[in-house]
PDB file of N, CA and C in Angstrom:
ATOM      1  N   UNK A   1       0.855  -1.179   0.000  1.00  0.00           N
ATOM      2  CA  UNK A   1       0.000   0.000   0.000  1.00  0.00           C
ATOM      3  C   UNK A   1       0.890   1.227   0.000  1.00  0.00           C
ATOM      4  N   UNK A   2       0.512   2.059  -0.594  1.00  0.00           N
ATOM      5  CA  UNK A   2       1.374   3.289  -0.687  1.00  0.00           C
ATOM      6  C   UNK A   2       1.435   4.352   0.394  1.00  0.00           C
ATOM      7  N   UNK A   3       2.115   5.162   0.576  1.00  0.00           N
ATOM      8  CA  UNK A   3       1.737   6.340   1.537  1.00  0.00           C
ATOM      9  C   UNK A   3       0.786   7.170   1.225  1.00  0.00           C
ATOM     10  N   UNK A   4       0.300   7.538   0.269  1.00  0.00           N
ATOM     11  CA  UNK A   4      -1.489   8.292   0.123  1.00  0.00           C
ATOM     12  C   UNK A   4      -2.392   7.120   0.285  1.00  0.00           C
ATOM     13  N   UNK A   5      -2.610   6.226  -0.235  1.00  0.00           N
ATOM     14  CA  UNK A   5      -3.228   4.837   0.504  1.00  0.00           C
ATOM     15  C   UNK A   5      -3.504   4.848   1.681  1.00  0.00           C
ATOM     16  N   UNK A   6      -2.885   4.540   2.637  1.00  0.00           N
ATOM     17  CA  UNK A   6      -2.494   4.689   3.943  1.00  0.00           C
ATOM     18  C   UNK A   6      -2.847   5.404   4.836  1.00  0.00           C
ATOM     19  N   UNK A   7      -2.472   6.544   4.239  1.00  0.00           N
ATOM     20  CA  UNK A   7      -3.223   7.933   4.968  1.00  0.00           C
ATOM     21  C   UNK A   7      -4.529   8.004   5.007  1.00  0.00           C
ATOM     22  N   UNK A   8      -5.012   8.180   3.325  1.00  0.00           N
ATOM     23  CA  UNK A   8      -6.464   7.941   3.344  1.00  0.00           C
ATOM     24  C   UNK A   8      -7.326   6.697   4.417  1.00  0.00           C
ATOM     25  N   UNK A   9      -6.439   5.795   4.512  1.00  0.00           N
ATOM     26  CA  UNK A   9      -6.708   4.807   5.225  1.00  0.00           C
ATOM     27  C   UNK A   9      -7.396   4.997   6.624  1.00  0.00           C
ATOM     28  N   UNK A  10      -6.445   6.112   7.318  1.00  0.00           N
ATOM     29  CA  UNK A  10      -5.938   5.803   8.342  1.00  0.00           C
ATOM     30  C   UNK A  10      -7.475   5.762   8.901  1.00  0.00           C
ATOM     31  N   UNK A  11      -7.919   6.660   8.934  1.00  0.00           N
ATOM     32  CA  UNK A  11      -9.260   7.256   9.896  1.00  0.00           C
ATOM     33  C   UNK A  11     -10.788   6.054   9.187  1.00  0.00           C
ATOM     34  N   UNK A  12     -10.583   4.959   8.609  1.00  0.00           N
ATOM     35  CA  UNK A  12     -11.775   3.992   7.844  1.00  0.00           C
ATOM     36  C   UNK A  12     -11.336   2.696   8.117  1.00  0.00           C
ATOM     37  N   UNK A  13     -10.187   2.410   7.996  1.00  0.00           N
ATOM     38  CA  UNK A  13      -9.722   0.839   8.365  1.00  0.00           C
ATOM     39  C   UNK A  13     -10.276   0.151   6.914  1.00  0.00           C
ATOM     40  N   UNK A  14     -10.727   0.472   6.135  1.00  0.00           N
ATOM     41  CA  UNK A  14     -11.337   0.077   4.625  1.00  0.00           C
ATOM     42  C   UNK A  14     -10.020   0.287   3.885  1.00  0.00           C
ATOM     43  N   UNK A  15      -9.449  -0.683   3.034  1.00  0.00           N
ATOM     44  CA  UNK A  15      -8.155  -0.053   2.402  1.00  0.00           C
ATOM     45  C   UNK A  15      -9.090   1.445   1.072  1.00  0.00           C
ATOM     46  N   UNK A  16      -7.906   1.852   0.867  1.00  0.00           N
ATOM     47  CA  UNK A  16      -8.457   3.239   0.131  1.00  0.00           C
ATOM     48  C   UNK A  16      -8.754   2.312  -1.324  1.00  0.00           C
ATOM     49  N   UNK A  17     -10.202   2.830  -1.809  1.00  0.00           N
ATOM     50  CA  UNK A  17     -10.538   2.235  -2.843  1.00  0.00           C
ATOM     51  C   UNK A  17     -11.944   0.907  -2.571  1.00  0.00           C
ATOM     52  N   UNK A  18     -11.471   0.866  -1.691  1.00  0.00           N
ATOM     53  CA  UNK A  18     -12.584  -0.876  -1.471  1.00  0.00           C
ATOM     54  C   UNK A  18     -11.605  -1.807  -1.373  1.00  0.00           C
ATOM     55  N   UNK A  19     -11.867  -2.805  -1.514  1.00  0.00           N
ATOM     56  CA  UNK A  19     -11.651  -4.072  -1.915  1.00  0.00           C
ATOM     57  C   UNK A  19     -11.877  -4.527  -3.681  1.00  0.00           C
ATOM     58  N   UNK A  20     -10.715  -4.468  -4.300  1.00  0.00           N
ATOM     59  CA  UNK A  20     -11.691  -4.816  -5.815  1.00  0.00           C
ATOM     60  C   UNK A  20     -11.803  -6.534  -5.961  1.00  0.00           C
ATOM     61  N   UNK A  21     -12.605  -6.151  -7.467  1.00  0.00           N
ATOM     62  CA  UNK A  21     -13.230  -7.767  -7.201  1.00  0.00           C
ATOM     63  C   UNK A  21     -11.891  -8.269  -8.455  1.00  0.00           C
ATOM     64  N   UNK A  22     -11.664  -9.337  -8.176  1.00  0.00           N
ATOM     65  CA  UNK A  22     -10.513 -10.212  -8.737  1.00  0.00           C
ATOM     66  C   UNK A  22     -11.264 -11.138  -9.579  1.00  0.00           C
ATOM     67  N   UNK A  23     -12.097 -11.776  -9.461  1.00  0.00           N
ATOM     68  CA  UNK A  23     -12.874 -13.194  -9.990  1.00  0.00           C
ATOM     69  C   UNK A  23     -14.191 -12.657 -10.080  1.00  0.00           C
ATOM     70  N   UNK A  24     -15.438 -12.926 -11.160  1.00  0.00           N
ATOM     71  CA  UNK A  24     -16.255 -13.170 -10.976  1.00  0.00           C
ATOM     72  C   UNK A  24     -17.573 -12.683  -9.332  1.00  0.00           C
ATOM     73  N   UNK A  25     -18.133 -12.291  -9.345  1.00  0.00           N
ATOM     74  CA  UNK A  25     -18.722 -11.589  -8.652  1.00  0.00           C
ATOM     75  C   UNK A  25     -19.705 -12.810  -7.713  1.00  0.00           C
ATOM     76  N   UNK A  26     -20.113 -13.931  -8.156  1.00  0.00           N
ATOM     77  CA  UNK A  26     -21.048 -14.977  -7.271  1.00  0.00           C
ATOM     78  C   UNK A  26     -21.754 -14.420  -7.032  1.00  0.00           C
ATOM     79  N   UNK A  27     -22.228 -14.888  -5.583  1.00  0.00           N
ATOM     80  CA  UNK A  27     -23.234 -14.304  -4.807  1.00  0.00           C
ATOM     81  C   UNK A  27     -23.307 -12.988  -4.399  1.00  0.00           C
ATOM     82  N   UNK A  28     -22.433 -12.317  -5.079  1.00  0.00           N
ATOM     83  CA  UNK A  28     -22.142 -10.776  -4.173  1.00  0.00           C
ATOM     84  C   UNK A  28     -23.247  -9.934  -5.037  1.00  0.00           C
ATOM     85  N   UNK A  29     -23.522  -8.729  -4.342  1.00  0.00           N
ATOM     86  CA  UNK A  29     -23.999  -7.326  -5.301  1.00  0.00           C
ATOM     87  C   UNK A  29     -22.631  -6.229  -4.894  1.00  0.00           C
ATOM     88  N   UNK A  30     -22.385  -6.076  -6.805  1.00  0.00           N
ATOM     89  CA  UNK A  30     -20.813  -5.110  -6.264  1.00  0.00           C
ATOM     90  C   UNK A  30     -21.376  -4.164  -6.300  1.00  0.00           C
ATOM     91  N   UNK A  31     -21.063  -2.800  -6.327  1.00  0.00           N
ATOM     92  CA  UNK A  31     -21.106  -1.530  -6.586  1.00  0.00           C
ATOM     93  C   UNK A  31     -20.063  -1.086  -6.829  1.00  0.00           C
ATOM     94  N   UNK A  32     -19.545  -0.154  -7.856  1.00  0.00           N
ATOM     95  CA  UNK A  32     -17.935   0.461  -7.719  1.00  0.00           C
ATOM     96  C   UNK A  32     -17.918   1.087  -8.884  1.00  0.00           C
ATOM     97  N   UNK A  33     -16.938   2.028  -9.116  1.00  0.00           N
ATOM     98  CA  UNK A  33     -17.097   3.316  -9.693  1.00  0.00           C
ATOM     99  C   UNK A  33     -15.852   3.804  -9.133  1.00  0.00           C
ATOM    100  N   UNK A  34     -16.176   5.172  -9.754  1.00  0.00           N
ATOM    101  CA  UNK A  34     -14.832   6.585  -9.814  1.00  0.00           C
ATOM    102  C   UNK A  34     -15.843   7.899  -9.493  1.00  0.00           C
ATOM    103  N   UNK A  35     -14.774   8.797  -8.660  1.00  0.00           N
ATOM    104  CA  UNK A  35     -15.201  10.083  -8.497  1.00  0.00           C
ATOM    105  C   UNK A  35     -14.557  11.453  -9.094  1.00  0.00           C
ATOM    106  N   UNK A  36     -14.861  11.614  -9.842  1.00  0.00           N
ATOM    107  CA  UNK A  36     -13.566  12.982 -10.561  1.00  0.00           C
ATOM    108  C   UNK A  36     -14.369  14.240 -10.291  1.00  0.00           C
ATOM    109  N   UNK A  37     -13.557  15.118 -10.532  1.00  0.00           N
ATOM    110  CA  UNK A  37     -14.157  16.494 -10.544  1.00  0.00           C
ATOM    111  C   UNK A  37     -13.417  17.453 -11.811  1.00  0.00           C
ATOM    112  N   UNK A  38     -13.810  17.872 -12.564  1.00  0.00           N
ATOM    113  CA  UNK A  38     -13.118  18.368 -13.938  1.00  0.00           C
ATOM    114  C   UNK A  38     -12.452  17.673 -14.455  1.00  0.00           C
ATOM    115  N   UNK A  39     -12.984  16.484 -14.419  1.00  0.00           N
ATOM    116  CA  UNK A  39     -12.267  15.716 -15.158  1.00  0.00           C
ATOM    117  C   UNK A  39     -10.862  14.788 -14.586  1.00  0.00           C
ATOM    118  N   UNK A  40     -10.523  15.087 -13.568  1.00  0.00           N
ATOM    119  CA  UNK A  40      -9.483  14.852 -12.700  1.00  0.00           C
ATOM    120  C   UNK A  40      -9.734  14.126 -11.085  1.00  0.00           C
ATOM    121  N   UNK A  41      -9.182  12.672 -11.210  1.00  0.00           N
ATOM    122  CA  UNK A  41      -9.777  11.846 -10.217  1.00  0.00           C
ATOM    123  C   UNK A  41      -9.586  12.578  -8.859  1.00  0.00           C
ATOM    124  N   UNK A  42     -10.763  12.158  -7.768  1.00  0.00           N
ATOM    125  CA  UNK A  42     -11.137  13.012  -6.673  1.00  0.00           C
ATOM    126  C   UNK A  42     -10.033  11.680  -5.665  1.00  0.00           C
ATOM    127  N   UNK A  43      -8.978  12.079  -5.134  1.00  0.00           N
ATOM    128  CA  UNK A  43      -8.376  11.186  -5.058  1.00  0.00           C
ATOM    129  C   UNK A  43      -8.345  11.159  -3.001  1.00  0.00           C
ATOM    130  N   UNK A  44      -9.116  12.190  -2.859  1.00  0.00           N
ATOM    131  CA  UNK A  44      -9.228  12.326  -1.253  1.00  0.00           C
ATOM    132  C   UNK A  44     -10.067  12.821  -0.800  1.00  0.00           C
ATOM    133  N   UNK A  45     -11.007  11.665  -0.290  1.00  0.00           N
ATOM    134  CA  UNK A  45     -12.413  12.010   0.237  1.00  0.00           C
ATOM    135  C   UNK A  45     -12.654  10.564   0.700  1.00  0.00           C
ATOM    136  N   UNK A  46     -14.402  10.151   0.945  1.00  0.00           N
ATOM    137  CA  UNK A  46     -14.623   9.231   1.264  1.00  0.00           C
ATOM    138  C   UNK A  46     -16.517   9.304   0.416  1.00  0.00           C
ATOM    139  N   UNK A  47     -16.511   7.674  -0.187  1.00  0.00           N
ATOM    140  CA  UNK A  47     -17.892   7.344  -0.352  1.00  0.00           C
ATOM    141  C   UNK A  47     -18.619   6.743   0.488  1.00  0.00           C
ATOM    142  N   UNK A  48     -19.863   6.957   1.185  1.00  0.00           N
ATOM    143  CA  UNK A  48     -20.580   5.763   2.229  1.00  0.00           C
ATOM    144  C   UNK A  48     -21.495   5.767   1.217  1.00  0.00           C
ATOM    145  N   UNK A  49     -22.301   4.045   2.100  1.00  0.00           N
ATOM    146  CA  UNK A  49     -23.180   3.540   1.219  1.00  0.00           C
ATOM    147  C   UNK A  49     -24.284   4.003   2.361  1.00  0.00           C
ATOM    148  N   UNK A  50     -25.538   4.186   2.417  1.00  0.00           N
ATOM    149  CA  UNK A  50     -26.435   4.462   2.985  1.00  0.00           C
ATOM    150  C   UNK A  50     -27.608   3.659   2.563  1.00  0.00           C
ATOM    151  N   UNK A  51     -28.403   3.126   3.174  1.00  0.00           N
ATOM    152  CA  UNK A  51     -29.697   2.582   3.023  1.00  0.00           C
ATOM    153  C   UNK A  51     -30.901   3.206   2.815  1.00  0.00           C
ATOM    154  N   UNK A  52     -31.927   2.522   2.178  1.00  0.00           N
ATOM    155  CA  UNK A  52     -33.071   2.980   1.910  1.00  0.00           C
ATOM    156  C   UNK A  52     -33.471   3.874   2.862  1.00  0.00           C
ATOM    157  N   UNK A  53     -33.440   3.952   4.048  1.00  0.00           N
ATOM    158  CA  UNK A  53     -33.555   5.210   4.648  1.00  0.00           C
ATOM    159  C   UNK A  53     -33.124   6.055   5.092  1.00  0.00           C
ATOM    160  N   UNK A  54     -31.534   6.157   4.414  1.00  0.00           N
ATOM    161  CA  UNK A  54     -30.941   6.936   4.480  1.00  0.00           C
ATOM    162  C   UNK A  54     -29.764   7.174   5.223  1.00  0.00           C
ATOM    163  N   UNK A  55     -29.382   6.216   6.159  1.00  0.00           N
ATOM    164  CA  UNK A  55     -29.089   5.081   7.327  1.00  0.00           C
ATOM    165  C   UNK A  55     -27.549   4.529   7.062  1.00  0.00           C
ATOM    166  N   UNK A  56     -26.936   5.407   7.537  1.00  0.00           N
ATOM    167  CA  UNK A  56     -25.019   4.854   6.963  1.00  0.00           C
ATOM    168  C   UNK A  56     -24.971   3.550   7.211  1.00  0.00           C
ATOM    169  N   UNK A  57     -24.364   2.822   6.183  1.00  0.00           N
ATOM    170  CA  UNK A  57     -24.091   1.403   6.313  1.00  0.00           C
ATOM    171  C   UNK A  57     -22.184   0.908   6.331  1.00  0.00           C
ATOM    172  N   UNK A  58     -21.648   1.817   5.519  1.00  0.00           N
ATOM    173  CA  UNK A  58     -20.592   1.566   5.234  1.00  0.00           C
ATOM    174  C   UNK A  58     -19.676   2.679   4.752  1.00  0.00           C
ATOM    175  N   UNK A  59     -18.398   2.885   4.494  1.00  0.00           N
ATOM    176  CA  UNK A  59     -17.739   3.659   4.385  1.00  0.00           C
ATOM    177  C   UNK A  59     -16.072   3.586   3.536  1.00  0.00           C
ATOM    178  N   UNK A  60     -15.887   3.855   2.525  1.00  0.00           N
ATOM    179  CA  UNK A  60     -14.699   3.954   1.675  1.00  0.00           C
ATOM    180  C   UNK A  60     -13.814   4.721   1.517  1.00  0.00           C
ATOM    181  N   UNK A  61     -12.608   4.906   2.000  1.00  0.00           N
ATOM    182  CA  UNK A  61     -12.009   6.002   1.206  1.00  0.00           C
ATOM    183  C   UNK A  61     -11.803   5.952   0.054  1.00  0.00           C
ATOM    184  N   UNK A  62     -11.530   6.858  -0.940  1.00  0.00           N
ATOM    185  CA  UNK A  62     -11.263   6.994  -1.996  1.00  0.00           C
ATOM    186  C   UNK A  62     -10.039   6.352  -2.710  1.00  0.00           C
ATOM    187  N   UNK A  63      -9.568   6.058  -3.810  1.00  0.00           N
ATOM    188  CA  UNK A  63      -8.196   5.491  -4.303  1.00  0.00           C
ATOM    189  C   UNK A  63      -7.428   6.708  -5.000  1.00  0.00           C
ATOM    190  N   UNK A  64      -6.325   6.352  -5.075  1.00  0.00           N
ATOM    191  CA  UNK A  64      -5.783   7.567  -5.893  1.00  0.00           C
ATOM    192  C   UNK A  64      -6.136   7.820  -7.281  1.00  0.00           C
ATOM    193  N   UNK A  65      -6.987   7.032  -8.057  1.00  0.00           N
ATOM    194  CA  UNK A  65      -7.867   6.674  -8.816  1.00  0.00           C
ATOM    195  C   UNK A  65      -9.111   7.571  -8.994  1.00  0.00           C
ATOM    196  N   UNK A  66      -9.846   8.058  -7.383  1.00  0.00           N
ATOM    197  CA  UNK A  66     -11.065   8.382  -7.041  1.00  0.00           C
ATOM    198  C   UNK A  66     -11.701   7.308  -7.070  1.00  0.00           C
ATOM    199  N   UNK A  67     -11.435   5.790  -7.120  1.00  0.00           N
ATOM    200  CA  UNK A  67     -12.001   4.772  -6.957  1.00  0.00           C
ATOM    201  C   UNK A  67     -12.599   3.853  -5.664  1.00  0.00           C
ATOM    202  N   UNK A  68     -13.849   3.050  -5.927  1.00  0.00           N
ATOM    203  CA  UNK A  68     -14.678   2.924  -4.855  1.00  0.00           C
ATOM    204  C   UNK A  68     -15.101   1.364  -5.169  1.00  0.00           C
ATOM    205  N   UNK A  69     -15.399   0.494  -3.867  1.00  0.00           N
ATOM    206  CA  UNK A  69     -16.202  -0.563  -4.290  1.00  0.00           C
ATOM    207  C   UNK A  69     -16.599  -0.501  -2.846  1.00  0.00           C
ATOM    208  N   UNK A  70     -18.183  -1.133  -3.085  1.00  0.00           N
ATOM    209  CA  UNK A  70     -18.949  -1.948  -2.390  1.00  0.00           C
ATOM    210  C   UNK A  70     -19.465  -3.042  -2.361  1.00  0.00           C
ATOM    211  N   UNK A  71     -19.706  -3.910  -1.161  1.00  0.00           N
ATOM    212  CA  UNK A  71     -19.834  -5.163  -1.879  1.00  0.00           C
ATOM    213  C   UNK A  71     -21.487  -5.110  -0.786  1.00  0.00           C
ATOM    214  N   UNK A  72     -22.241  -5.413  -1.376  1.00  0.00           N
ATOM    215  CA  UNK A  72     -23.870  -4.592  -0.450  1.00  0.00           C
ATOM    216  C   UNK A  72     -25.047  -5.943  -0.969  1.00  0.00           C
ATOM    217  N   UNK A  73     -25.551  -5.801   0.078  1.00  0.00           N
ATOM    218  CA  UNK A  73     -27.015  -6.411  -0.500  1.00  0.00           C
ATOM    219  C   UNK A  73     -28.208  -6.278  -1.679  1.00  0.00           C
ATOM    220  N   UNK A  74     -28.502  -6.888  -2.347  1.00  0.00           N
ATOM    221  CA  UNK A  74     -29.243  -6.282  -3.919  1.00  0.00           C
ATOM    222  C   UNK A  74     -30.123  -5.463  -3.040  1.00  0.00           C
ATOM    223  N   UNK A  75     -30.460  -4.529  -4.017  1.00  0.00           N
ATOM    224  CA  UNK A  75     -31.494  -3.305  -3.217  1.00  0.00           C
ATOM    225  C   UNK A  75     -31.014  -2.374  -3.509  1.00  0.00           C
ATOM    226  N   UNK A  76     -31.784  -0.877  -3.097  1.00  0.00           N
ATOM    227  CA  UNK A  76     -31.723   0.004  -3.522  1.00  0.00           C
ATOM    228  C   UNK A  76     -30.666   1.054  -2.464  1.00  0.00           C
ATOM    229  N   UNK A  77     -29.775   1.712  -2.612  1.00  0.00           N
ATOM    230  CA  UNK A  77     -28.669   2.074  -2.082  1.00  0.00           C
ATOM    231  C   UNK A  77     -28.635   3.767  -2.298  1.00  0.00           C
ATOM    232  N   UNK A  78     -28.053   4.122  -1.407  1.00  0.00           N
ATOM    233  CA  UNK A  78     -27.582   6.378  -1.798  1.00  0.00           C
ATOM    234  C   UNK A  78     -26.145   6.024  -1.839  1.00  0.00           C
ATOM    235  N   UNK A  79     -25.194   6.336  -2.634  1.00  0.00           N
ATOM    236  CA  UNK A  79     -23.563   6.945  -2.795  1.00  0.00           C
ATOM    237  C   UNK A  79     -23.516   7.747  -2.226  1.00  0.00           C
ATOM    238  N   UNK A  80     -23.167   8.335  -0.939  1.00  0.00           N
ATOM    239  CA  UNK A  80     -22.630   9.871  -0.676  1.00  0.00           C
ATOM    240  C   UNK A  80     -21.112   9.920  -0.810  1.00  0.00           C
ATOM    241  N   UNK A  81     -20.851  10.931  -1.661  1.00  0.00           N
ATOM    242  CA  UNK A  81     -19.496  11.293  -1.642  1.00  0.00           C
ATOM    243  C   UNK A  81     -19.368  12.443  -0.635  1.00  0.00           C
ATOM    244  N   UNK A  82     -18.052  12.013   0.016  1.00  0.00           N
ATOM    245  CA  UNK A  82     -17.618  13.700   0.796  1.00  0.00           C
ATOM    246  C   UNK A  82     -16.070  13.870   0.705  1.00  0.00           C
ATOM    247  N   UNK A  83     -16.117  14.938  -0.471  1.00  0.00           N
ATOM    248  CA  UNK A  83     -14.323  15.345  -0.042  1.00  0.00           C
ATOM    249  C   UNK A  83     -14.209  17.005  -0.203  1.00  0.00           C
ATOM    250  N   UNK A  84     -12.708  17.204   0.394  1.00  0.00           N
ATOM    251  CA  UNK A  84     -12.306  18.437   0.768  1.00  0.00           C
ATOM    252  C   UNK A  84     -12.934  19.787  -0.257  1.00  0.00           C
ATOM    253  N   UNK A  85     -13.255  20.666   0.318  1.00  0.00           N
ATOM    254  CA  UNK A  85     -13.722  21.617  -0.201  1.00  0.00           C
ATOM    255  C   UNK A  85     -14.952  21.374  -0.447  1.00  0.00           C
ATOM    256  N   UNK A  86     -15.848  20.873   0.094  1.00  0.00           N
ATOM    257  CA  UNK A  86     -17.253  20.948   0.602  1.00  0.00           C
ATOM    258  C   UNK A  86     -17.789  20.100  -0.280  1.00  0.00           C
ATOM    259  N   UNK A  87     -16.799  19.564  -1.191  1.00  0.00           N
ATOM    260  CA  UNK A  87     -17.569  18.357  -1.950  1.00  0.00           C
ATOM    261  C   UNK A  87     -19.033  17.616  -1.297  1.00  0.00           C
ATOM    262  N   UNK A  88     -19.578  17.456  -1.679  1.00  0.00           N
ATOM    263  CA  UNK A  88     -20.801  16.534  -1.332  1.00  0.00           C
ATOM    264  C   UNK A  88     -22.211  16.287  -2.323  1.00  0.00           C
ATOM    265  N   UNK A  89     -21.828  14.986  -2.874  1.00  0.00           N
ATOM    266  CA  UNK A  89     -22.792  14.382  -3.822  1.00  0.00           C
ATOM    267  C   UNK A  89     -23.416  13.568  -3.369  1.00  0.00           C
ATOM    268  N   UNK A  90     -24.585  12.778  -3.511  1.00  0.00           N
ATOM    269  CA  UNK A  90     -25.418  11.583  -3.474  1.00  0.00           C
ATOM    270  C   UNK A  90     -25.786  11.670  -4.441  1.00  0.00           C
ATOM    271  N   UNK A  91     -25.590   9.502  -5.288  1.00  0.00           N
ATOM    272  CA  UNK A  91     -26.530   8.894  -6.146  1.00  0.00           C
ATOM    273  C   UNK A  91     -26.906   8.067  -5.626  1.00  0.00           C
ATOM    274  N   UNK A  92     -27.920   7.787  -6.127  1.00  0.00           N
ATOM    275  CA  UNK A  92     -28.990   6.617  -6.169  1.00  0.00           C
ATOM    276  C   UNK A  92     -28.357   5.670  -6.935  1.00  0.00           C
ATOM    277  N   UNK A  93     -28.594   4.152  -6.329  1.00  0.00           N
ATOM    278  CA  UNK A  93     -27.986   3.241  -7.177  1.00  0.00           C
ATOM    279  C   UNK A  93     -28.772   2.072  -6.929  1.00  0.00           C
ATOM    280  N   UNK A  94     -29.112   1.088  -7.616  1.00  0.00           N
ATOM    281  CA  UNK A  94     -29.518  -0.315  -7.401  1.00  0.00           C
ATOM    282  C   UNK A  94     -28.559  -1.004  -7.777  1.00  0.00           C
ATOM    283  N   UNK A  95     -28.506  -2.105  -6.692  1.00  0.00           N
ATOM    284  CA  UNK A  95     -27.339  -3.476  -6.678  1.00  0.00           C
ATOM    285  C   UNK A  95     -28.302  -4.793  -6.815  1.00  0.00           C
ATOM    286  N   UNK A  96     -27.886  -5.276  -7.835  1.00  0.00           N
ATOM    287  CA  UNK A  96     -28.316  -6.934  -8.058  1.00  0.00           C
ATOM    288  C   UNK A  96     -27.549  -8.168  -7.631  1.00  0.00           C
ATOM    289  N   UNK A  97     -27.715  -9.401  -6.997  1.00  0.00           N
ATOM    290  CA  UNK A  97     -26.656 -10.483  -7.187  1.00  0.00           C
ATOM    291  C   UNK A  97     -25.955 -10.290  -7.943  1.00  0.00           C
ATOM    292  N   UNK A  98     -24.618 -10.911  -8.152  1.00  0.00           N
ATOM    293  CA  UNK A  98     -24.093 -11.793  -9.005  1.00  0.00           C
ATOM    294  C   UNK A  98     -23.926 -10.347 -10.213  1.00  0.00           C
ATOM    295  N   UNK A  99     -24.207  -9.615  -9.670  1.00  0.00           N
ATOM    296  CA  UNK A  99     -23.694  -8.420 -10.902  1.00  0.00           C
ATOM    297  C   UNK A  99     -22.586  -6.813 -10.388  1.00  0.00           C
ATOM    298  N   UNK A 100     -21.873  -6.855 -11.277  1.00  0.00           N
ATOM    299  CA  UNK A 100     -21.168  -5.349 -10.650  1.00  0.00           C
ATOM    300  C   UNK A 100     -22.159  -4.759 -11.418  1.00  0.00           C
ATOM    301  N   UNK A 101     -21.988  -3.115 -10.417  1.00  0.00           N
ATOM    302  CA  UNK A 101     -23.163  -2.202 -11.007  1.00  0.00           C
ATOM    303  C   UNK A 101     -22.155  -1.028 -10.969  1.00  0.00           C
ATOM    304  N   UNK A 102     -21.539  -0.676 -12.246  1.00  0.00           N
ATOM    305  CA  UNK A 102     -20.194   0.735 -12.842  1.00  0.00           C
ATOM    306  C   UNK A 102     -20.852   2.140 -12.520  1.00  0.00           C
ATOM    307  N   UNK A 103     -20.640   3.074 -11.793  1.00  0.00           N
ATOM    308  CA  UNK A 103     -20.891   4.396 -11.708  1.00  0.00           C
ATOM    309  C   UNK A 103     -19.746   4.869 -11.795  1.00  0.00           C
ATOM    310  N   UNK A 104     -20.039   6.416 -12.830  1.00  0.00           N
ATOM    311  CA  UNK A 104     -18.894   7.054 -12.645  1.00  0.00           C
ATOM    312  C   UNK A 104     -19.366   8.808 -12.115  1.00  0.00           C
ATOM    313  N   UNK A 105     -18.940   9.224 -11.358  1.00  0.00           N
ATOM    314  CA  UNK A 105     -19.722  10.099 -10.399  1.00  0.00           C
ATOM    315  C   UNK A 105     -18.999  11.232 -10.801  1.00  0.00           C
ATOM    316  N   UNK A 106     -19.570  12.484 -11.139  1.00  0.00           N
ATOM    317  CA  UNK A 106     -18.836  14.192 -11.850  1.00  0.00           C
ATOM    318  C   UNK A 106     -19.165  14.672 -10.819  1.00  0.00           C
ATOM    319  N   UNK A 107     -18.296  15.297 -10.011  1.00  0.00           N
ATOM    320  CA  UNK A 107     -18.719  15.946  -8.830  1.00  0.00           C
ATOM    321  C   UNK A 107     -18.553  17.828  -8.929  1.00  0.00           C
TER     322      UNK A 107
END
């Protein structure tokens, strides 16, 4: 892991980025995506996943990438992004089994 890795790390215990998927997805519902802003990956912040009611479930830092995975229950999900300089987005997303679901988020 690198030293911006790391850092981002420090305060989530989530490595920065997610976990990516290596094999085939199974039983999982992925979620995962990128966060840029002008075009230029958002490389320090954090995505949570939130529940249908709105209800933090989970939490990512970002990759140096602006990259994100979740690995979540099929159902209907909020993205909140939050990074420096008051960044703050939410999407809406649905997760299925056995499928990654690609967002790419313009903040």
């Amino acid at each position: 892991m690198s030293g911006a890795e790391q850092a981002s790390a420090a305060g989530c215990g989530a490595p920065a980025g997610g976990v990516k998927v290596k094999d085939g997805v199974g039983d999982q519902a992925v979620v995962q995506g990128h966060v840029s802003s002008g075009g230029s990956p958002v490389a320090t912040g954090y995505v949570r996943l939130l529940n249908s009611d709105g209800e933090f479930v989970a939490e990512v830092p970002l990759g140096e990438d602006g990259g994100f995975t979740f690995y979540a229950a099929s159902g209907d999900w909020t993205l909140r992004v939050l990074a420096p300089g008051g960044i703050r987005a939410d999407q809406a997303v649905s997760a299925q089994t056995g499928k990654i679901t690609e967002l790419e988020l313009a903040v």
